[in-house]
Protein backbone atom coordinates (compact mmCIF):
# COMPACT_ATOMS: atom_id res chain seq x y z
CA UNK A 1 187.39 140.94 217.92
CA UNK A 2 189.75 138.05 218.91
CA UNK A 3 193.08 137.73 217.07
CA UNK A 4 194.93 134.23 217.62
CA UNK A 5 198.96 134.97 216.96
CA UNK A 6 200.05 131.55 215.64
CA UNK A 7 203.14 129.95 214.55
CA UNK A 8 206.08 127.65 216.16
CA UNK A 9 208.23 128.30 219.40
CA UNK A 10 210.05 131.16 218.74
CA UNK A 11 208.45 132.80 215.95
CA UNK A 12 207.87 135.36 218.41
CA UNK A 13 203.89 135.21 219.53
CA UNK A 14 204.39 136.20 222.70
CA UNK A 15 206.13 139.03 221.75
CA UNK A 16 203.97 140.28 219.03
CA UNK A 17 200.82 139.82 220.84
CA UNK A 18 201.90 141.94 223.72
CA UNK A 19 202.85 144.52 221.79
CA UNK A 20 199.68 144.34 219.87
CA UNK A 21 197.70 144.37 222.75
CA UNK A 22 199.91 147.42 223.96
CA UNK A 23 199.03 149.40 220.60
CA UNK A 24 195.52 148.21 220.75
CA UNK A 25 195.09 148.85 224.70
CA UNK A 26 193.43 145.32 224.31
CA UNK A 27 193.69 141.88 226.82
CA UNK A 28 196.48 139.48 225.59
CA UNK A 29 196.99 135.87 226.65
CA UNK A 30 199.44 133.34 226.11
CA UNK A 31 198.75 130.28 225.29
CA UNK A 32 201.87 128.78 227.15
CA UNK A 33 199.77 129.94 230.70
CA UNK A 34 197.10 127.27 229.48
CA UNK A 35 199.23 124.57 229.58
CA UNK A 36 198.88 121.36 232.29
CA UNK A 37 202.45 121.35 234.84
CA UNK A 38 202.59 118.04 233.20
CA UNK A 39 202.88 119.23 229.92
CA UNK A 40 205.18 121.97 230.42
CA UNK A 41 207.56 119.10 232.70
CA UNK A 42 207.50 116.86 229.45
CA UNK A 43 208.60 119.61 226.95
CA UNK A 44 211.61 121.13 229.28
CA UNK A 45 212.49 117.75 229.33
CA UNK A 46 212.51 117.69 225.43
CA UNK A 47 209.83 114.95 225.05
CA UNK A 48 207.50 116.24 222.20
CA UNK A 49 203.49 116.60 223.01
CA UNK A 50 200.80 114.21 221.61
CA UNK A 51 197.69 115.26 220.07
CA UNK A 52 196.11 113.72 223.15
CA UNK A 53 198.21 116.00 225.42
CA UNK A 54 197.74 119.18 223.30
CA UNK A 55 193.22 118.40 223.19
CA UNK A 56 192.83 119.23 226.80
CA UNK A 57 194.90 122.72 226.23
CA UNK A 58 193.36 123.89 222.97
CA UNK A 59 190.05 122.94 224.90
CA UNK A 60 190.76 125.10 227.57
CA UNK A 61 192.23 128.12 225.60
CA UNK A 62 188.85 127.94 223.15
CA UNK A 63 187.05 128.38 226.07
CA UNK A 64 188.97 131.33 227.42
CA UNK A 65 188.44 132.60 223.64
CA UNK A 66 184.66 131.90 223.76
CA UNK A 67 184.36 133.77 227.22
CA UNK A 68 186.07 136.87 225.76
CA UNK A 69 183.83 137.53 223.01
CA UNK A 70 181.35 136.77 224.81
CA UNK A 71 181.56 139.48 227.33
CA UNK A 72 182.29 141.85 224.20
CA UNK A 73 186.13 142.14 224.82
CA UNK A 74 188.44 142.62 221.89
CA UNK A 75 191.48 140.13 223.21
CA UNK A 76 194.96 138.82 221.79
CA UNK A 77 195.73 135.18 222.13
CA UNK A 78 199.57 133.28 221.41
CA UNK A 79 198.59 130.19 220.79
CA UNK A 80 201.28 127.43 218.33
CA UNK A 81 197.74 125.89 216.77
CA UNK A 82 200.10 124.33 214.57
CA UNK A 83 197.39 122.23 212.52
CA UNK A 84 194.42 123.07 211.18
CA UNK A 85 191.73 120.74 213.21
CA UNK A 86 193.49 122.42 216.11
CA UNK A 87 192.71 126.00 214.38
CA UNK A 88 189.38 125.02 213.20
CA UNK A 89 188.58 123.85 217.28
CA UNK A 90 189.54 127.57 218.48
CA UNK A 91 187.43 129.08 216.23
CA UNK A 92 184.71 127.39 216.49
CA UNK A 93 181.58 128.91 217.91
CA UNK A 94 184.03 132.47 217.94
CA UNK A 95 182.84 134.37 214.89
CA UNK A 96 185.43 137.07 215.12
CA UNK A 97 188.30 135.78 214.79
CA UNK A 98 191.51 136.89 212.98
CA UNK A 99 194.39 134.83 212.79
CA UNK A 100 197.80 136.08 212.00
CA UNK A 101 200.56 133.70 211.21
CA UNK A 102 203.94 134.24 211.85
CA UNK A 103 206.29 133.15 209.10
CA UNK A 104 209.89 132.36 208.99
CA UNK A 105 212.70 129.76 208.45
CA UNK A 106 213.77 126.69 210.80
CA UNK A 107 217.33 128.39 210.71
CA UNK A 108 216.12 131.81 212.09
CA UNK A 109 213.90 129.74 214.94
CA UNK A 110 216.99 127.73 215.49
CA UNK A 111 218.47 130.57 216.28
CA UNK A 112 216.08 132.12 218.45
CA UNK A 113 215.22 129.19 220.22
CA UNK A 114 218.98 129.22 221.12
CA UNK A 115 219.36 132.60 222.37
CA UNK A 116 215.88 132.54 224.71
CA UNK A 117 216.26 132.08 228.28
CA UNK A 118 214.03 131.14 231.19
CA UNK A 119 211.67 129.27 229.18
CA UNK A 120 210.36 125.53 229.31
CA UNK A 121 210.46 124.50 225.84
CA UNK A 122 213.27 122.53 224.85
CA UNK A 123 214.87 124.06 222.23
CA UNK A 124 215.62 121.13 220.31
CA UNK A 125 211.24 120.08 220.03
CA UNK A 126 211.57 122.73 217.20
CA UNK A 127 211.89 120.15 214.69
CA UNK A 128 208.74 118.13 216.04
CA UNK A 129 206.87 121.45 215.81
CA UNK A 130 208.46 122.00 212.09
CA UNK A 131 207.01 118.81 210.90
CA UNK A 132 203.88 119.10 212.77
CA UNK A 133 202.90 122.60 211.35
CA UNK A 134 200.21 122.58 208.66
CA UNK A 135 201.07 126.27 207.93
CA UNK A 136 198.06 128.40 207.03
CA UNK A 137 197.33 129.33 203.50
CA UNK A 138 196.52 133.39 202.92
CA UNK A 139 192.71 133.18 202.82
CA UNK A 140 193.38 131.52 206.52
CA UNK A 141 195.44 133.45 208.19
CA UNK A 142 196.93 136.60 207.63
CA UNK A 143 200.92 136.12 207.08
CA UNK A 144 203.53 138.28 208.55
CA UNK A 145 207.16 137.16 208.07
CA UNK A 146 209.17 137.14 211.49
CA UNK A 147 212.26 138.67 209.58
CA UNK A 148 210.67 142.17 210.30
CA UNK A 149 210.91 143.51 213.50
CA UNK A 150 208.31 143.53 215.75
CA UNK A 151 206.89 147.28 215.21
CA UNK A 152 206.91 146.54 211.41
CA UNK A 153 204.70 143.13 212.35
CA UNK A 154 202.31 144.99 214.26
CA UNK A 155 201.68 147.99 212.10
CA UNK A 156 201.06 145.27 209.64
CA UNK A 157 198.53 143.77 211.38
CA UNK A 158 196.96 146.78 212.50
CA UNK A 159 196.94 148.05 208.87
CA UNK A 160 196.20 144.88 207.41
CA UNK A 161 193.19 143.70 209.61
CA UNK A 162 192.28 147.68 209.51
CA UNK A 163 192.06 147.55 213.25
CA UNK A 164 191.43 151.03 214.87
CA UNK A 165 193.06 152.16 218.04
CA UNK A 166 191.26 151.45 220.86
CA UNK A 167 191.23 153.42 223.97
C-alpha cells in the first residue's frame, strides 16, 4: 500500500508521515527531497512555483511511487499535491493508493509556518498555496484535521484506513 500525506506547507506532512511510517515500520518520503535546487532557491526566496515548475517534481515523485509498489513495499509519501490533476498524475498507474488530507485553517498554518525553522519555504507563499489548493472531497481523500495532535492523526489513519501493524 502507498499512502500520499497531502495538504499545504505546514499542515504538518512531514511530521505525520514519519510518524506513520514509525507506527507502521514502513518507508516514508518527502516530497520536499524531490524537488529541483532551482525550485527550492525560488521558494526561500518567496517567489511562488508554476505549474510548469511543479510537472517535472510530481513526475519524479510518481515515479518513486510507481517503483515502490512495484517492488511490493508498503511506503509513506508527503507530497502538497495541492490540485487534483496533480493528485490524479500520482496515482496513476499506482492502484493502492490512500490519500490522507490534512485539514486546517490559514490562521493555524500562519502560525506554524511562523514558528518553523531551517526550512526553504517562504513562509509568506502560504497564501499562493491557499488559493491554489483544490482541497479533496471525502470519497478522495481521507480527512484528518491538523488541530489534533499528531498521535491522534495517526491512530486515525491507522484506524480509519484499517491498516495493520507491520513488522
Amino acid at each position: 500500500m502507498i499512502i500520499l500525506v497531502m495538504g499545504v506547507s505546514g499542515s504538518g506532512k512531514t511530521t505525520i508521515g514519519e510518524a506513520l511510517a514509525a507506527r507502521l515500520g514502513w518507508g516514508f518520503s518527502d516530497a520536499d527531497g524531490f524537488h529541483s535546487a532551482e525550485n527550492k532557491a525560488r521558494m526561500a526566496q518567496g517567489i511562488a512555483l508554476t505549474d510548469e515548475d511543479r510537472w517535472p517534481w510530481l513526475e519524479a515523485i510518481h515515479q518513486a511511487m510507481k517503483e515502490r509498489q512495484r517492488e511490493g513495499r508498503d511506503h509513506i509519501f508527503a507530497c502538497s499535491a495541492l490540485k487534483r490533476v496533480y493528485r490524479e498524475l500520482l496515482r496513476e498507474n499506482v492502484p493502492e493508493v490512500c490519500m490522507v488530507y490534512l485539514a486546517g485553517s490559514a490562521e493555524l498554518l500562519a502560525e506554524r509556518l511562523n514558528h518553523r525553522r531551517g526550512h526553504f519555504f517562504a513562509p509568506q507563499l502560504l497564501a499562493d498555496q491557499l488559493a491554489v489548493l483544490e482541497p479533496p472531497t471525502a470519497d478522495e481523500a481521507l480527512i484528518a484535521d491538523i488541530r489534533q495532535t499528531p498521535e491522534q492523526i495517526v491512530e486515525h489513519i491507522v484506524s480509519a484506513l484499517d491498516i495493520e501493524r507491520h513488522s
